[in-house]
Protein backbone atom coordinates (compact mmCIF):
# COMPACT_ATOMS: atom_id res chain seq x y z
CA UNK A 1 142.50 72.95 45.56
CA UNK A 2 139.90 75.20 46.94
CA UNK A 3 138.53 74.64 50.70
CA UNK A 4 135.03 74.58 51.47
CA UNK A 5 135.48 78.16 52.90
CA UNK A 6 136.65 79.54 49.65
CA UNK A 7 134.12 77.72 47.72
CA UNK A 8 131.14 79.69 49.77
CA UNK A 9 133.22 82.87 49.80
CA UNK A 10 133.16 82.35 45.64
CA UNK A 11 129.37 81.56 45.81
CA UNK A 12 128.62 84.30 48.06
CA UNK A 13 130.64 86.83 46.23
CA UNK A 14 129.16 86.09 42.65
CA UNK A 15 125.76 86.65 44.10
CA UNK A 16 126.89 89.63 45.36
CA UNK A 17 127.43 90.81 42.23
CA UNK A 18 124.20 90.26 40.83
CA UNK A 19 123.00 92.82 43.26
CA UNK A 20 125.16 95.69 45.82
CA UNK A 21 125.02 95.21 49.43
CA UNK A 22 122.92 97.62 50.70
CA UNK A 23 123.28 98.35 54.72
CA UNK A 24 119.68 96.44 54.78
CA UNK A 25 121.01 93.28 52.85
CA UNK A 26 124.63 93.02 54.82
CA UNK A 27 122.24 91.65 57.66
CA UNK A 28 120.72 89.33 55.07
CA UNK A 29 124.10 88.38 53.72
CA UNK A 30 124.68 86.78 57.61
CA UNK A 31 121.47 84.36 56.80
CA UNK A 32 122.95 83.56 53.24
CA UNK A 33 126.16 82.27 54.48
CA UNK A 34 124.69 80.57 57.22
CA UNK A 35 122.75 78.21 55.13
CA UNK A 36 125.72 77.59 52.72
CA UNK A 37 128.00 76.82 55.86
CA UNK A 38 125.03 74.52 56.98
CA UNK A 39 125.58 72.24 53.98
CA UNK A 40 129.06 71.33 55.30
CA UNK A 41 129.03 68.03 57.20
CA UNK A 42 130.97 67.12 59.87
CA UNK A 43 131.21 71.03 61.24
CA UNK A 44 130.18 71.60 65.37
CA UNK A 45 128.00 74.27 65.52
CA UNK A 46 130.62 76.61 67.06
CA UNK A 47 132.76 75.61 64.22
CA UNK A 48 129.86 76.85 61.99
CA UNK A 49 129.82 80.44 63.91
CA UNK A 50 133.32 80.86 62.84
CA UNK A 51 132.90 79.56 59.68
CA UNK A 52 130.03 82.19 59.01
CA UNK A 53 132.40 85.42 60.80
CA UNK A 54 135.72 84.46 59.14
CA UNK A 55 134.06 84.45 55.28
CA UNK A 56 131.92 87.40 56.21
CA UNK A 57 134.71 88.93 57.29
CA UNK A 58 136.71 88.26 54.31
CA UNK A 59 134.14 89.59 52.02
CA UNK A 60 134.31 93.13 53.35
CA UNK A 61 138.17 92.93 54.09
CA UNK A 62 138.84 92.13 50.77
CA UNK A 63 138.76 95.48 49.13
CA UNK A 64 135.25 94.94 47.30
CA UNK A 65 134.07 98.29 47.31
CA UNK A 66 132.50 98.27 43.94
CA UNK A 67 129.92 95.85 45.22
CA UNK A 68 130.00 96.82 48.97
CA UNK A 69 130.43 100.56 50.00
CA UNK A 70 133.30 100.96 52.18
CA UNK A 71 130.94 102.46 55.32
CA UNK A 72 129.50 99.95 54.86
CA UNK A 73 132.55 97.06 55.65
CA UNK A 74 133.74 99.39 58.39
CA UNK A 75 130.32 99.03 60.19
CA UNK A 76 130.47 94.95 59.57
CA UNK A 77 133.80 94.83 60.53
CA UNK A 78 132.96 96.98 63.38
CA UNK A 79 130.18 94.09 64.49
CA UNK A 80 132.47 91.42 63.89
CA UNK A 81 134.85 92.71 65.97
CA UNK A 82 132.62 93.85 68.88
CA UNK A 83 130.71 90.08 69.09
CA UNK A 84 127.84 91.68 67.52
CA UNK A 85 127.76 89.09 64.54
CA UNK A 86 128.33 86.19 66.86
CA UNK A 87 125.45 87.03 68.97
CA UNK A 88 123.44 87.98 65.72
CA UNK A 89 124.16 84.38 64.51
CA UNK A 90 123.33 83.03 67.75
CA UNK A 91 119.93 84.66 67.75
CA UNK A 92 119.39 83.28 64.29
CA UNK A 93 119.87 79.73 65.59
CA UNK A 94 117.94 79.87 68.65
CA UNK A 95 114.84 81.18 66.05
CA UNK A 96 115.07 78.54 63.65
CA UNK A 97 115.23 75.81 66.22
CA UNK A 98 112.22 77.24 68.16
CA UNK A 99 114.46 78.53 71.19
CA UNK A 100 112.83 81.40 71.04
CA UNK A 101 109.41 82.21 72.52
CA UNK A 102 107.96 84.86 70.25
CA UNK A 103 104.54 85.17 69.22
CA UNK A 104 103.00 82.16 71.32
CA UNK A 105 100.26 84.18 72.58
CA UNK A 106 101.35 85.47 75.89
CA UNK A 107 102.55 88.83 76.94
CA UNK A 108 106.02 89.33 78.41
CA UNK A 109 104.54 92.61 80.49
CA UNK A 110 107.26 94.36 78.67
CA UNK A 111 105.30 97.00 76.85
C-alpha cells in the first residue's frame, strides 16, 4: 500500500515527464508539490515543510537524470541541505497568506 508521500512523488514524477526540469522549473517544481501536499488533511504546517523537502528530495536523489540533469539535483540537493528550500517554502507561505507586504503602495526607502 502506497503512502500519501509516494502517491505525490508518483504524481509529481509523471508530470515530470511530460516536460524536463529545467533550472527555471526546479523552483516551480517547489510550488507544485506544495499544493499536492496541501490536499493532505490532518498535516501541521511544519509537517507540510517536510513533507514538501523529503519528496523533493527524493525526486533528484533518485537517479532521474533523464528527466532532471544531474547539475541540476546537485544544486537542489545543495538547497535542501543548506535550509535554502525550507526558507524558500516559508516565503511561499507567508505570500499566499498575505504575510507579506509587497506592492501596497508604500516605499521601503530601500532603493
Amino acid at each position: 500500500m502506497m503512502n500519501n508521500k509516494d502517491i505525490i512523488y508518483n504524481k509529481i514524477l509523471e508530470s515530470i515527464k511530460k516536460n524536463k526540469i529545467t533550472l527555471k522549473s526546479a523552483f516551480l517544481l517547489i510550488t507544485v508539490i506544495m499544493e499536492e501536499v496541501e490536499k493532505i488533511k490532518n498535516l501541521t504546517g511544519d509537517d507540510k515543510k517536510l513533507y514538501v523537502i523529503e519528496i523533493l528530495n527524493t525526486i533528484v536523489s533518485n537517479g532521474n537524470d533523464d528527466l532532471i540533469p544531474p547539475f541540476i539535483c546537485n544544486s537542489v540537493k545543495t538547497l535542501i541541505d543548506n535550509g535554502t528550500i525550507g526558507l524558500i517554502i516559508d516565503s511561499i507561505v507567508y505570500a499566499t497568506n498575505n504575510k507579506i507586504n509587497i506592492n501596497i503602495g508604500t516605499s521601503c526607502g530601500c532603493i
